[in-house]
N, C-alpha and C. Protein backbone atom coordinates (compact mmCIF):
# COMPACT_ATOMS: atom_id res chain seq x y z
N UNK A 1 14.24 -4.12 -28.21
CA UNK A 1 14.47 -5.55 -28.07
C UNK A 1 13.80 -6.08 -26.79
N UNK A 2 13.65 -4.83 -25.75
CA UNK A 2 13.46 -6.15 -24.53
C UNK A 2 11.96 -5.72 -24.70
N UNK A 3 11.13 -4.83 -25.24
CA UNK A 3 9.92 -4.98 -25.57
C UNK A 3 9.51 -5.94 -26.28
N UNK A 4 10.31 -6.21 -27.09
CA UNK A 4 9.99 -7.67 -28.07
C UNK A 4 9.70 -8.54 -27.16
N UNK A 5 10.66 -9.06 -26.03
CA UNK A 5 11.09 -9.93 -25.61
C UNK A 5 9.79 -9.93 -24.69
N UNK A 6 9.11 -8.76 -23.99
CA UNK A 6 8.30 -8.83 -23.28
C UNK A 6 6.60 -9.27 -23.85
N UNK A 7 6.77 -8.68 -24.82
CA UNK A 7 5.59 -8.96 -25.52
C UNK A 7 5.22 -10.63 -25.51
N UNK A 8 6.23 -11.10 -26.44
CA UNK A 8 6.53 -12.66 -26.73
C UNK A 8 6.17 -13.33 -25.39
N UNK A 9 6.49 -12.77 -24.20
CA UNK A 9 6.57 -13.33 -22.80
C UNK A 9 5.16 -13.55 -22.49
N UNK A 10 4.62 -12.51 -22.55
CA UNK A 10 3.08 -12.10 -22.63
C UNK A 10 2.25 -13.12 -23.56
N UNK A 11 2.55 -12.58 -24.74
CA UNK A 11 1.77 -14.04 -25.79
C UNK A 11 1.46 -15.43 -25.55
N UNK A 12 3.02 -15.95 -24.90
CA UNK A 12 3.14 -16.92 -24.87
C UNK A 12 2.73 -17.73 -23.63
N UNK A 13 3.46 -17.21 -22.63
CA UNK A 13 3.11 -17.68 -20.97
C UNK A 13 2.31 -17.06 -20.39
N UNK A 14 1.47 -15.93 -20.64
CA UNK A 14 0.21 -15.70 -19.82
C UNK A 14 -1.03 -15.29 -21.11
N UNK A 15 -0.99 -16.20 -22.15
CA UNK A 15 -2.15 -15.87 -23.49
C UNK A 15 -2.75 -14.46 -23.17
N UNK A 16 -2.18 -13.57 -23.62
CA UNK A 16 -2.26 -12.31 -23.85
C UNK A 16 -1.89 -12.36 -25.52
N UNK A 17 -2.63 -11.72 -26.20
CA UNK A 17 -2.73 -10.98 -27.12
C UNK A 17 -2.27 -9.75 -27.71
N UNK A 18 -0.70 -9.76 -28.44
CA UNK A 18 -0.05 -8.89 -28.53
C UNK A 18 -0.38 -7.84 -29.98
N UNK A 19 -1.15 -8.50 -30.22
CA UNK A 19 -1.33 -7.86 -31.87
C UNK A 19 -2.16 -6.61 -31.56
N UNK A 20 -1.75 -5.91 -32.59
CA UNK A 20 -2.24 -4.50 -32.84
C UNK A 20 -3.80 -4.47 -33.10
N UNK A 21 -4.59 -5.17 -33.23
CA UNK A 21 -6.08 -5.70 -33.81
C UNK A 21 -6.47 -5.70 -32.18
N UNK A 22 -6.17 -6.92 -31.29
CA UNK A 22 -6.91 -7.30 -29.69
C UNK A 22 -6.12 -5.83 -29.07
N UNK A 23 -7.69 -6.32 -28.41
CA UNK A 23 -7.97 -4.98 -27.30
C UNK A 23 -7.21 -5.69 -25.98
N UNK A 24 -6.37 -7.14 -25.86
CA UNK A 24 -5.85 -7.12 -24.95
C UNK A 24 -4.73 -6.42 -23.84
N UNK A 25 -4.03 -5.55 -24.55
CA UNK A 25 -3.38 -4.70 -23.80
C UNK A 25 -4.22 -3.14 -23.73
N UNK A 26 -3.44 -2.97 -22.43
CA UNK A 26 -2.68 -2.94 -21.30
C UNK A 26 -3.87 -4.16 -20.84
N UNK A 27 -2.40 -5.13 -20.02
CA UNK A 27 -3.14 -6.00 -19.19
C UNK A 27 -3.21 -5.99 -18.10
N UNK A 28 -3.67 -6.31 -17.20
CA UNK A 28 -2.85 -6.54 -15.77
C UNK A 28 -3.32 -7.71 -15.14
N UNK A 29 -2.08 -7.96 -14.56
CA UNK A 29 -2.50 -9.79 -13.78
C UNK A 29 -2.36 -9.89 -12.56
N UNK A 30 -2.72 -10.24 -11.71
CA UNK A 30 -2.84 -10.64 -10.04
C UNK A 30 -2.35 -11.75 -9.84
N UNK A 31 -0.98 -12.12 -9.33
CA UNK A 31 -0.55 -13.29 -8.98
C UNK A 31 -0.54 -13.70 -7.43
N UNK A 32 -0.82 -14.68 -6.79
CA UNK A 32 -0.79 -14.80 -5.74
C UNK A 32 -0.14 -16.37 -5.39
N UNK A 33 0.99 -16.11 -4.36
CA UNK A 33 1.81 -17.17 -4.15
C UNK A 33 2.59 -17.81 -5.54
N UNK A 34 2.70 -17.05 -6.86
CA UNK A 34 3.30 -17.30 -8.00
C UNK A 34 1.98 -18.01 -9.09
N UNK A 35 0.70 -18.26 -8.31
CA UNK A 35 -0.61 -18.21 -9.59
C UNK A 35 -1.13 -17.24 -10.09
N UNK A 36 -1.62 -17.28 -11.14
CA UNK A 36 -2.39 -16.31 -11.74
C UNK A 36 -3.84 -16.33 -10.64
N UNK A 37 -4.33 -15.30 -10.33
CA UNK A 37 -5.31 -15.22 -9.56
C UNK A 37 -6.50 -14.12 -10.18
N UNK A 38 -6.33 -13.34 -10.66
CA UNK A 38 -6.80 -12.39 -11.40
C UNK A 38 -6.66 -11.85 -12.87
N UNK A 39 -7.04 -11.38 -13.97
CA UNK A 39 -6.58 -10.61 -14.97
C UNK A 39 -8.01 -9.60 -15.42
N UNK A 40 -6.83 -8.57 -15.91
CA UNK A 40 -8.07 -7.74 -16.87
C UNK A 40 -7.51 -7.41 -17.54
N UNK A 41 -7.93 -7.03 -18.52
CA UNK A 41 -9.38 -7.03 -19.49
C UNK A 41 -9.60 -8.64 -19.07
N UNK A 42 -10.78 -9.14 -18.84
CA UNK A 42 -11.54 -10.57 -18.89
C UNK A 42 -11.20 -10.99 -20.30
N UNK A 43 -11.23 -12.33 -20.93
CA UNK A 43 -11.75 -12.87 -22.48
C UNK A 43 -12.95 -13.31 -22.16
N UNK A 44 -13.58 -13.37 -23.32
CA UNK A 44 -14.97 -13.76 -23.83
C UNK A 44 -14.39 -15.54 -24.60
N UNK A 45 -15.39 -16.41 -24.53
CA UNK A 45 -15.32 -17.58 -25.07
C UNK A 45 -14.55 -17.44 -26.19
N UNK A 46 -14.60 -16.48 -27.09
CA UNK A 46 -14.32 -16.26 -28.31
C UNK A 46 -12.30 -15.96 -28.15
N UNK A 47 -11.75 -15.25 -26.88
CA UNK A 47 -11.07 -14.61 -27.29
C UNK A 47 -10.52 -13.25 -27.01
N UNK A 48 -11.57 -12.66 -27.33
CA UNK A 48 -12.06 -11.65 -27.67
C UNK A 48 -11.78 -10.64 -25.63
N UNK A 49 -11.27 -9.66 -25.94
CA UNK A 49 -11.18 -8.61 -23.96
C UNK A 49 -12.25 -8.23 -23.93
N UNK A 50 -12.63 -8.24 -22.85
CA UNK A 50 -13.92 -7.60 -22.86
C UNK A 50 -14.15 -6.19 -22.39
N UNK A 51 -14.53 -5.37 -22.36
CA UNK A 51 -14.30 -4.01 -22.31
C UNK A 51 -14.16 -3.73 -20.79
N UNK A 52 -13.28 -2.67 -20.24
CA UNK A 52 -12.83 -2.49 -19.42
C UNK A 52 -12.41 -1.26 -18.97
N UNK A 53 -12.87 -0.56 -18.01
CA UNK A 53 -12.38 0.99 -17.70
C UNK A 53 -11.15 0.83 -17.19
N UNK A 54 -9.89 1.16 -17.51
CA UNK A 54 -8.40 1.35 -16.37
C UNK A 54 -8.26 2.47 -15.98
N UNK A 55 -9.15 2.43 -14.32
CA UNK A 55 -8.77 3.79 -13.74
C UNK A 55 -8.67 3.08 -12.84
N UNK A 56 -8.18 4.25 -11.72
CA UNK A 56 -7.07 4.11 -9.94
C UNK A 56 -8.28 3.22 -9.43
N UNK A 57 -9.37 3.80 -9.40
CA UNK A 57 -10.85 3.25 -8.70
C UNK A 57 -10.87 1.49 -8.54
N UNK A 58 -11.15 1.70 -10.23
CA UNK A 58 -11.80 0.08 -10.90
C UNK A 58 -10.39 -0.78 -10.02
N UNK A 59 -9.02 -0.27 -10.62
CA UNK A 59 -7.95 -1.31 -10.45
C UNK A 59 -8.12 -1.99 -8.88
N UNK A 60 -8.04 -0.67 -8.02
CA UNK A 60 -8.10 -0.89 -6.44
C UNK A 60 -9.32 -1.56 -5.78
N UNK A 61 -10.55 -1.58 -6.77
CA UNK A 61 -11.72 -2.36 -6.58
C UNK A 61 -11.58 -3.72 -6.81
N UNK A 62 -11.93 -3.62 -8.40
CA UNK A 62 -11.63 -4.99 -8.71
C UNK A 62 -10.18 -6.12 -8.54
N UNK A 63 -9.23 -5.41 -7.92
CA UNK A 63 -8.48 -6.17 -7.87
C UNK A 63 -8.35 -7.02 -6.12
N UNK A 64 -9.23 -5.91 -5.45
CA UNK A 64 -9.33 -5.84 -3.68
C UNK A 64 -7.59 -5.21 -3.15
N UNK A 65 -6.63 -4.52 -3.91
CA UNK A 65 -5.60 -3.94 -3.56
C UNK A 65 -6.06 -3.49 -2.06
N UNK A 66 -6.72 -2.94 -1.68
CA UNK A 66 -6.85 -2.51 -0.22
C UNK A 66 -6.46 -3.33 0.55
N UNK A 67 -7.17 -4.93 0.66
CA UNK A 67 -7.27 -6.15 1.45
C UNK A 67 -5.91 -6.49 1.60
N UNK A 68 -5.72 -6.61 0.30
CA UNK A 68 -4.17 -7.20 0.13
C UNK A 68 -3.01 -6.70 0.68
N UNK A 69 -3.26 -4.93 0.57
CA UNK A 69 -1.86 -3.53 1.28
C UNK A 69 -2.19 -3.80 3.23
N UNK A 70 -3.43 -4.15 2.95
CA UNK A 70 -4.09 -4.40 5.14
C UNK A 70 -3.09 -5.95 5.16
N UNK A 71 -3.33 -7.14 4.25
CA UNK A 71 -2.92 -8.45 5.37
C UNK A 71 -1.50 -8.39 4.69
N UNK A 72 -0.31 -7.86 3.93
CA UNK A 72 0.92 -7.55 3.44
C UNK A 72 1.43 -7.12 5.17
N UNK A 73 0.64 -5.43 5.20
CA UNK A 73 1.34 -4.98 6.40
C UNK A 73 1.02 -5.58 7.57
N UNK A 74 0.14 -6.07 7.80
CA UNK A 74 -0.25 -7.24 9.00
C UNK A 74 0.75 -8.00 9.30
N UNK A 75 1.25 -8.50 8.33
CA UNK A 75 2.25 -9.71 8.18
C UNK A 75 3.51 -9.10 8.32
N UNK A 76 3.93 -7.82 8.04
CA UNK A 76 5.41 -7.20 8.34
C UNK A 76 5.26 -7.15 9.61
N UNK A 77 4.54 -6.51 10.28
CA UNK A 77 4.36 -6.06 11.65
C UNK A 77 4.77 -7.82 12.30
N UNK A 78 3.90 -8.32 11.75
CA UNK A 78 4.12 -10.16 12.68
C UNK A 78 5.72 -10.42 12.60
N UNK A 79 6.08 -10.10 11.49
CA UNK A 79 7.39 -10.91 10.84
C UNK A 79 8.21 -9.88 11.80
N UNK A 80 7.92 -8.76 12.09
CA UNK A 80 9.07 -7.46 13.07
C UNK A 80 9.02 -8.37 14.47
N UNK A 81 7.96 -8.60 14.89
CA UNK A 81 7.52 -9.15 16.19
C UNK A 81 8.51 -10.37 16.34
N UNK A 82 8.82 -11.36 15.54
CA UNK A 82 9.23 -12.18 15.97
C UNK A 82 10.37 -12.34 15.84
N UNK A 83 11.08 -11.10 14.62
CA UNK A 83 12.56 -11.12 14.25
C UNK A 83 12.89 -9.91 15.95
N UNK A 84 12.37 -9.55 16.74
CA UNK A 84 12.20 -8.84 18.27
C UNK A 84 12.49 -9.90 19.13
N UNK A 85 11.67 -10.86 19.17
CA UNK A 85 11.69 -12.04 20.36
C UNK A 85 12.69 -12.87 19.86
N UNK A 86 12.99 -13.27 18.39
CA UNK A 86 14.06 -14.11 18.49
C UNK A 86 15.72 -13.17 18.70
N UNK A 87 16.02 -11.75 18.60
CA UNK A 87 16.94 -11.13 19.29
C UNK A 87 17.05 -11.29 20.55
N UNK A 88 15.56 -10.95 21.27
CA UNK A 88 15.52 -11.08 22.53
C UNK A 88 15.90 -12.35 23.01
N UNK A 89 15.90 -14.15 22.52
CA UNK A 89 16.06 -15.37 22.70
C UNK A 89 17.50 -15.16 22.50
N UNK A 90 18.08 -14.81 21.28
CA UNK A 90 19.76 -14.75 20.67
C UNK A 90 20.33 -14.17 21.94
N UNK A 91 20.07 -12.97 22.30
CA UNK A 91 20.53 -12.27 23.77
C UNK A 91 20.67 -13.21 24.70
N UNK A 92 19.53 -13.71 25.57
CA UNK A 92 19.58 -14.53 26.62
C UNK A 92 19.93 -15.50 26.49
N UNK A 93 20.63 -16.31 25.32
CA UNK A 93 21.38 -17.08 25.15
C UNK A 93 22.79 -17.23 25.30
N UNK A 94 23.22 -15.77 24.73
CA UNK A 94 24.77 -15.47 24.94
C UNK A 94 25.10 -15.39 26.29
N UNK A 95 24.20 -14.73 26.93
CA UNK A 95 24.28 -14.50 28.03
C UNK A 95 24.49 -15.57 29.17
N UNK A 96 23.87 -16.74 28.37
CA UNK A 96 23.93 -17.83 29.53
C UNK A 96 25.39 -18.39 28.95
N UNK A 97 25.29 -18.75 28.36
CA UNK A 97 26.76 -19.22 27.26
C UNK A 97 27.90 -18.44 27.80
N UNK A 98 27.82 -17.60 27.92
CA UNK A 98 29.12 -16.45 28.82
C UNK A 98 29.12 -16.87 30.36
N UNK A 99 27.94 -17.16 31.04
CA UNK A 99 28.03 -17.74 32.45
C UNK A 99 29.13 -19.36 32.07
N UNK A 100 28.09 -20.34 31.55
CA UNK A 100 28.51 -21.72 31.36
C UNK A 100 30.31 -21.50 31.09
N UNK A 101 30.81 -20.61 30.76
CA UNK A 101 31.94 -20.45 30.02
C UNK A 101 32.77 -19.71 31.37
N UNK A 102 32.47 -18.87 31.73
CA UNK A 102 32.87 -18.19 33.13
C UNK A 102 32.88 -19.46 33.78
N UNK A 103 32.08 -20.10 33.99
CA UNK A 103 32.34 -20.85 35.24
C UNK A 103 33.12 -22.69 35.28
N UNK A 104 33.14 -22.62 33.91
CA UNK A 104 33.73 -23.79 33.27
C UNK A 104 35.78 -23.36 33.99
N UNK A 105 35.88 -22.42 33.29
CA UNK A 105 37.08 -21.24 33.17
C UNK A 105 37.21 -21.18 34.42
N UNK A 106 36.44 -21.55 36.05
CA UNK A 106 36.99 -21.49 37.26
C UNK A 106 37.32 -22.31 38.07
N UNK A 107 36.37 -23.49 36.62
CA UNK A 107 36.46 -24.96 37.71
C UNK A 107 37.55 -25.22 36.98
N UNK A 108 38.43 -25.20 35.37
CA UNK A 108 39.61 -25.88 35.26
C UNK A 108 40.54 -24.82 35.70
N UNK A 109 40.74 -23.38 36.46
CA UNK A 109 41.60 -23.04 37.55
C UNK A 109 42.07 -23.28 38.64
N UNK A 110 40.93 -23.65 39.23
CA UNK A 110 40.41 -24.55 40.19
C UNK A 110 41.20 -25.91 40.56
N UNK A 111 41.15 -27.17 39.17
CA UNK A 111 41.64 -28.01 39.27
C UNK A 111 43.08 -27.71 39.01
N UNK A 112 43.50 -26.83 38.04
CA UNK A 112 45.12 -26.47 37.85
C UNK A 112 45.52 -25.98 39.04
N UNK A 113 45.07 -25.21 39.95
CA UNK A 113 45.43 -24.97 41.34
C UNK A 113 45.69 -26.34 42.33
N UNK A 114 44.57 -27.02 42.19
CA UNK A 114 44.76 -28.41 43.16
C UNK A 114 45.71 -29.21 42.38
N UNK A 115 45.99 -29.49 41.19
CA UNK A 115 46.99 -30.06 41.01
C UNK A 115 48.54 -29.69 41.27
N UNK A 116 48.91 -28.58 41.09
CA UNK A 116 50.17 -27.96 41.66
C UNK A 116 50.13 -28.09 43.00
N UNK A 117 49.04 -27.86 43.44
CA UNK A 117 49.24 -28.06 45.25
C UNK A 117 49.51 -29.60 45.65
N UNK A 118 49.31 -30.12 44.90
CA UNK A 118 49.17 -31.64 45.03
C UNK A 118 50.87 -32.27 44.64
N UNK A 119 51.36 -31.49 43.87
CA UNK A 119 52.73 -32.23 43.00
C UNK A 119 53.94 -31.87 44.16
């Protein structure tokens, strides 16, 4: 059933060719930011896949997988960096927030002292 379901998915929302006749499957699609950016097998005007080797090589070639695994981890490393400095900001924040609070906490002792001295 959920092969059905996948197929139909295929047919319908990315015109793939599920029938036993097209050479469209195995497909594969390259989406980028949620577009279609890539597919293979190619169609011909007609329709028609156009012939296609699926090996480790071709996929990692023609698809530029290399480029893509280099600026992915580029971007973790950035995204570590700044989820670092904004701990480091969260820290020196509490930290001041615990002073402001300490010293808030001495000036109304402070005044509760001068007022009893005062009554």
């Amino acid at each position: 059933m959920l092969l059905l379901l996948m197929m139909l998915l295929l047919m319908f929302r990315f015109k793939v060719s599920a029938s036993p006749l097209a050479k469209q499957l195995p497909a594969l699609l390259l989406f980028c930011d949620g577009v279609e950016a890539m597919r293979r097998p190619l169609t011909d005007s007609r329709g028609r896949a156009v012939t296609w080797t699926f090996s480790q090589e071709n996929v990692i070639r023609e698809f530029n997988l290399n480029e893509i695994y280099a600026e992915g981890s580029s971007r973790k490393k950035r995204k570590e960096v700044k989820e670092v400095k904004k701990e480091e900001v969260k820290e020196v924040v509490k930290e001041e927030v615990k002073e402001v609070v300490k010293e808030e906490v001495k000036e109304e002792e402070g005044s509760v002292a001068e007022t009893k001295k005062n009554k």
